[in-house]
C-alpha atoms as a PDB file:
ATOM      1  CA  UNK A   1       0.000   0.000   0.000  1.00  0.00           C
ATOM      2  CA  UNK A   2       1.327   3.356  -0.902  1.00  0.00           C
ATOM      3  CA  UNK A   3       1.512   6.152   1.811  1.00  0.00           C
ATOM      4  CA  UNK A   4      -0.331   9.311   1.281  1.00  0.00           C
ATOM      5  CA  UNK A   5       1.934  11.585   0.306  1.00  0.00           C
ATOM      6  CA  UNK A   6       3.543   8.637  -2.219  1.00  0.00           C
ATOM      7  CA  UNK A   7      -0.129   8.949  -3.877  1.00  0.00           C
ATOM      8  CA  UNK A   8      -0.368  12.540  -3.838  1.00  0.00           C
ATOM      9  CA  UNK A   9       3.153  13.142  -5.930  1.00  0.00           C
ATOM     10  CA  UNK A  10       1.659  10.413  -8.232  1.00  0.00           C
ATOM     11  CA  UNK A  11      -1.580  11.831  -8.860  1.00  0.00           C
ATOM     12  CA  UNK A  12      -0.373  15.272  -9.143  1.00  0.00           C
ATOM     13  CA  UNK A  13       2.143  13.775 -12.212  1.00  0.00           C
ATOM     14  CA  UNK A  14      -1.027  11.844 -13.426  1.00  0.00           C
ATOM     15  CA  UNK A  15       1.101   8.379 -13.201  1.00  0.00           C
ATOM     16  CA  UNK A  16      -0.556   5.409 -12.015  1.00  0.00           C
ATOM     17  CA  UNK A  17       0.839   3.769  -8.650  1.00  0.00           C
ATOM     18  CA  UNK A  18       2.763   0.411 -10.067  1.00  0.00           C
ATOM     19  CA  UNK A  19       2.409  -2.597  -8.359  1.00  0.00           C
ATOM     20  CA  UNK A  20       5.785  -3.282  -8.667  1.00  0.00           C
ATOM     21  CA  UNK A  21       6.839  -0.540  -6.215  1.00  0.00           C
ATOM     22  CA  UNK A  22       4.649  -1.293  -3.022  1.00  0.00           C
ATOM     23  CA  UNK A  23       6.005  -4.738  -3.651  1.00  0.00           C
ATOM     24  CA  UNK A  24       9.893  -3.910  -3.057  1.00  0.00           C
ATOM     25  CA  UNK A  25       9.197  -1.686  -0.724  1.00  0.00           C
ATOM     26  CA  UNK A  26      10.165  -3.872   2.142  1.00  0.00           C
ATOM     27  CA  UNK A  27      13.224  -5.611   0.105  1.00  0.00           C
ATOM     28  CA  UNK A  28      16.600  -4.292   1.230  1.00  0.00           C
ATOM     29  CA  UNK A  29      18.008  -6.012  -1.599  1.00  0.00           C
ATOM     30  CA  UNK A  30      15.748  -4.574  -4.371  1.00  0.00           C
ATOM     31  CA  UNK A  31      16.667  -1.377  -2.670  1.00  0.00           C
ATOM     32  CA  UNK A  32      20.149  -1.568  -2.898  1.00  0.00           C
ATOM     33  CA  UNK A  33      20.396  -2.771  -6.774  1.00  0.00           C
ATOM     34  CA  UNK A  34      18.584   0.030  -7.408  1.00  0.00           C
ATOM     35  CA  UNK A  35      21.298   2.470  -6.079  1.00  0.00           C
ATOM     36  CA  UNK A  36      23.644   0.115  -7.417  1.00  0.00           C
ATOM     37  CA  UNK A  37      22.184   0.719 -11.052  1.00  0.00           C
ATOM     38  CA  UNK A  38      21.784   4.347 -10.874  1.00  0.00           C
ATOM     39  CA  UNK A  39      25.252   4.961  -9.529  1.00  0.00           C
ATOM     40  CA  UNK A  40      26.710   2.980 -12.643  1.00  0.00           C
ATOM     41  CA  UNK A  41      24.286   5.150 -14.808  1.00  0.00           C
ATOM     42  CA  UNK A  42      25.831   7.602 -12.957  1.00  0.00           C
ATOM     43  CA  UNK A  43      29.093   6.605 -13.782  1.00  0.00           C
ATOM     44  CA  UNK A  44      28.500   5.900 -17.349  1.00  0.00           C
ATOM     45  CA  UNK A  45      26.981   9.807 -17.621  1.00  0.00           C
ATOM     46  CA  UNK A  46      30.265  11.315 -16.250  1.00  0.00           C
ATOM     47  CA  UNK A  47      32.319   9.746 -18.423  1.00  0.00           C
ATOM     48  CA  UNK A  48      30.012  10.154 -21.573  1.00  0.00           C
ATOM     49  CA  UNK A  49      30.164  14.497 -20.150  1.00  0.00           C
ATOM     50  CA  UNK A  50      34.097  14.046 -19.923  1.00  0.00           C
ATOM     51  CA  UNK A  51      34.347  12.486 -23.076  1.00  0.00           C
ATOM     52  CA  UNK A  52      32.451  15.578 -24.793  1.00  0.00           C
ATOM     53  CA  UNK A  53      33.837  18.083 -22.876  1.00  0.00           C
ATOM     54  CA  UNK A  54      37.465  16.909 -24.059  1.00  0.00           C
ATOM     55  CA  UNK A  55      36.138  16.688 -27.718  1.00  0.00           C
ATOM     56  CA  UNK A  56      34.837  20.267 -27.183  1.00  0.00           C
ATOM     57  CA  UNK A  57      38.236  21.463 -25.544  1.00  0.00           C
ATOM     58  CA  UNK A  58      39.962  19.418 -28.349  1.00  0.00           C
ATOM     59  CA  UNK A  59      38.117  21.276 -31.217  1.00  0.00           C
ATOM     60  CA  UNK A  60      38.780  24.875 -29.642  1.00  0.00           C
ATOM     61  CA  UNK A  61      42.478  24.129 -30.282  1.00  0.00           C
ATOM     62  CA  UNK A  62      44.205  25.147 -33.094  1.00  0.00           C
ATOM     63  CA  UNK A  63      47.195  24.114 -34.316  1.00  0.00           C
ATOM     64  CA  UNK A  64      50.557  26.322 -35.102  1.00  0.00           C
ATOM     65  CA  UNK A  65      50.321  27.109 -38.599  1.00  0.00           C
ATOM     66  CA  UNK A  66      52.766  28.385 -40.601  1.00  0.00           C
ATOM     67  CA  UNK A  67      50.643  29.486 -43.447  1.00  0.00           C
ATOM     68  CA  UNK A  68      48.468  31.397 -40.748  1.00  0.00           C
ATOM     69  CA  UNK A  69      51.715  33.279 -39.396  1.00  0.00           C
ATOM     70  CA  UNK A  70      52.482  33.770 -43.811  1.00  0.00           C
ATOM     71  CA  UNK A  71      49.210  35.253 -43.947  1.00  0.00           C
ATOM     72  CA  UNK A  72      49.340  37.369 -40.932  1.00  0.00           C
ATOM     73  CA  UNK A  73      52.496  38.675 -41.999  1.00  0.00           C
ATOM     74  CA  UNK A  74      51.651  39.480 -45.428  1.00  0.00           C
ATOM     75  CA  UNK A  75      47.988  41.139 -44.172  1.00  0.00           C
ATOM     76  CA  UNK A  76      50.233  43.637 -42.018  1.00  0.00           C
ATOM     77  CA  UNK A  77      52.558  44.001 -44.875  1.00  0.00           C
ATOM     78  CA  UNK A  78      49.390  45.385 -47.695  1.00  0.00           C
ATOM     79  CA  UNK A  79      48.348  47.641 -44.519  1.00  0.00           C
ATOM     80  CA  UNK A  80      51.585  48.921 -44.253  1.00  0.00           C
ATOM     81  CA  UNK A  81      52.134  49.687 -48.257  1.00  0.00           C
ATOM     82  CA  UNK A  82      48.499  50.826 -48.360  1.00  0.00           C
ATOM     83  CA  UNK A  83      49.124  53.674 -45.666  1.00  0.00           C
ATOM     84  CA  UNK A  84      52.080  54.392 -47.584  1.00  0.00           C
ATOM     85  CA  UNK A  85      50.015  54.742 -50.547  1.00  0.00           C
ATOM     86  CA  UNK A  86      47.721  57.263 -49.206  1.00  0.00           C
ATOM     87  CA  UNK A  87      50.482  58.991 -47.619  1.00  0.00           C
ATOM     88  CA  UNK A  88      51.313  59.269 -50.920  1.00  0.00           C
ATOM     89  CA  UNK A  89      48.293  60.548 -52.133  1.00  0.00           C
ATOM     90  CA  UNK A  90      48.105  63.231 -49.617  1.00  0.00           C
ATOM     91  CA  UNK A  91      51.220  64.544 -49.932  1.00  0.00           C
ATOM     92  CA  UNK A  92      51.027  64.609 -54.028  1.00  0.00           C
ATOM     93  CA  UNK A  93      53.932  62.282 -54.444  1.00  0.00           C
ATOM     94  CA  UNK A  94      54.663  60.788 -57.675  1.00  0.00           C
ATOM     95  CA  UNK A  95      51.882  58.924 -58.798  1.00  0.00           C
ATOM     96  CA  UNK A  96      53.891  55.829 -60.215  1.00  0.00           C
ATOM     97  CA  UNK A  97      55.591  55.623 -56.761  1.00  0.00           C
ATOM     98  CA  UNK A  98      51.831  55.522 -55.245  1.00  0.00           C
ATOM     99  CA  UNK A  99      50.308  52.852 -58.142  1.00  0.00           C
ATOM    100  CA  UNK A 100      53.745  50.325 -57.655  1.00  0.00           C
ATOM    101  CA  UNK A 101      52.659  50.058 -53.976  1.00  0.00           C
ATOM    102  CA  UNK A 102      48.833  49.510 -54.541  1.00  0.00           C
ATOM    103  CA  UNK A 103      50.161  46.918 -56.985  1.00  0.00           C
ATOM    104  CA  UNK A 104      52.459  45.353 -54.411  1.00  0.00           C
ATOM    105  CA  UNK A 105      49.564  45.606 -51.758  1.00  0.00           C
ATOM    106  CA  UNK A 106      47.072  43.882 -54.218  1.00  0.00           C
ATOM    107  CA  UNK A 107      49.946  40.910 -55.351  1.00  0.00           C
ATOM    108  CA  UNK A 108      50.586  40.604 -51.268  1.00  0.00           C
ATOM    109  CA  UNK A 109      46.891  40.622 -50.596  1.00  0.00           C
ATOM    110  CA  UNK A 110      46.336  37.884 -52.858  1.00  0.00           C
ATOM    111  CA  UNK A 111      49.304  36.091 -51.352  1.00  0.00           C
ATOM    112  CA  UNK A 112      47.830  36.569 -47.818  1.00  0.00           C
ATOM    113  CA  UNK A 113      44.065  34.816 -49.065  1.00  0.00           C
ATOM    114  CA  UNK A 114      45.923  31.999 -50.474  1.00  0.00           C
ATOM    115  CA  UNK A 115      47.879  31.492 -47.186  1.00  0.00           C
ATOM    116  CA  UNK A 116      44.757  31.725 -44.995  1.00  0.00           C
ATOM    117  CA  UNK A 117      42.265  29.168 -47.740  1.00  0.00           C
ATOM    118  CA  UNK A 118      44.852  26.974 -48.146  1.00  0.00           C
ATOM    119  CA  UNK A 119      45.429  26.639 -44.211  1.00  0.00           C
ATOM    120  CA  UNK A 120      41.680  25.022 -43.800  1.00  0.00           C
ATOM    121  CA  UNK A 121      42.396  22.089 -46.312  1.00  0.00           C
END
């Protein structure tokens, strides 16, 4: 027989009682597998979170890359040769001196997206 309070958490839920409860209530045994089982589920769940939380730690790492330190380089090169260019520009400098380091900026620029793209493969 299920106590009153036992009934009332059932009834609120809208579960039936199970006959299968009121008769291990007085088993020790039946008691104890059950702990038994849900500290191995237990178990089995801490593992299965430490196994994704080192995939997730795994995945946030990058590797060194020495295309990605190419590409860096080169990106801070253009921005270099393109603030030279408009230094150019604003101080009316020659305007071949000005168009050779666009050009240089645009061949480095390309260099640099190579670098990076090629780095994912």
């Amino acid at each position: 027989m299920t106590e009153p309070r036992d009934t009332d958490a059932m009834a609120e839920w809208g579960a039936p009682p199970s006959p299968a409860a009121d008769s291990d209530r007085g088993r020790p045994d039946a008691l104890a597998e059950a702990f038994e089982r849900l500290e191995r589920m237990e178990r089995l769940l801490q593992s299965i979170r430490a196994g994704l939380d080192a995939a997730a730690r795994e995945q946030r790492h990058e590797q060194f890359s020495t295309r990605r330190l190419v590409g860096a380089v080169l990106q801070t090169l253009v921005g270099g040769l393109v603030g030279l260019a408009i230094l150019d520009w604003m101080f009316n400098a020659a305007p071949a001196a000005m168009y050779t380091k666009l050009a240089f900026a645009g061949v480095f620029q390309l260099a640099a997206l190579t670098a990076f793209t090629t780095m994912r493969r």
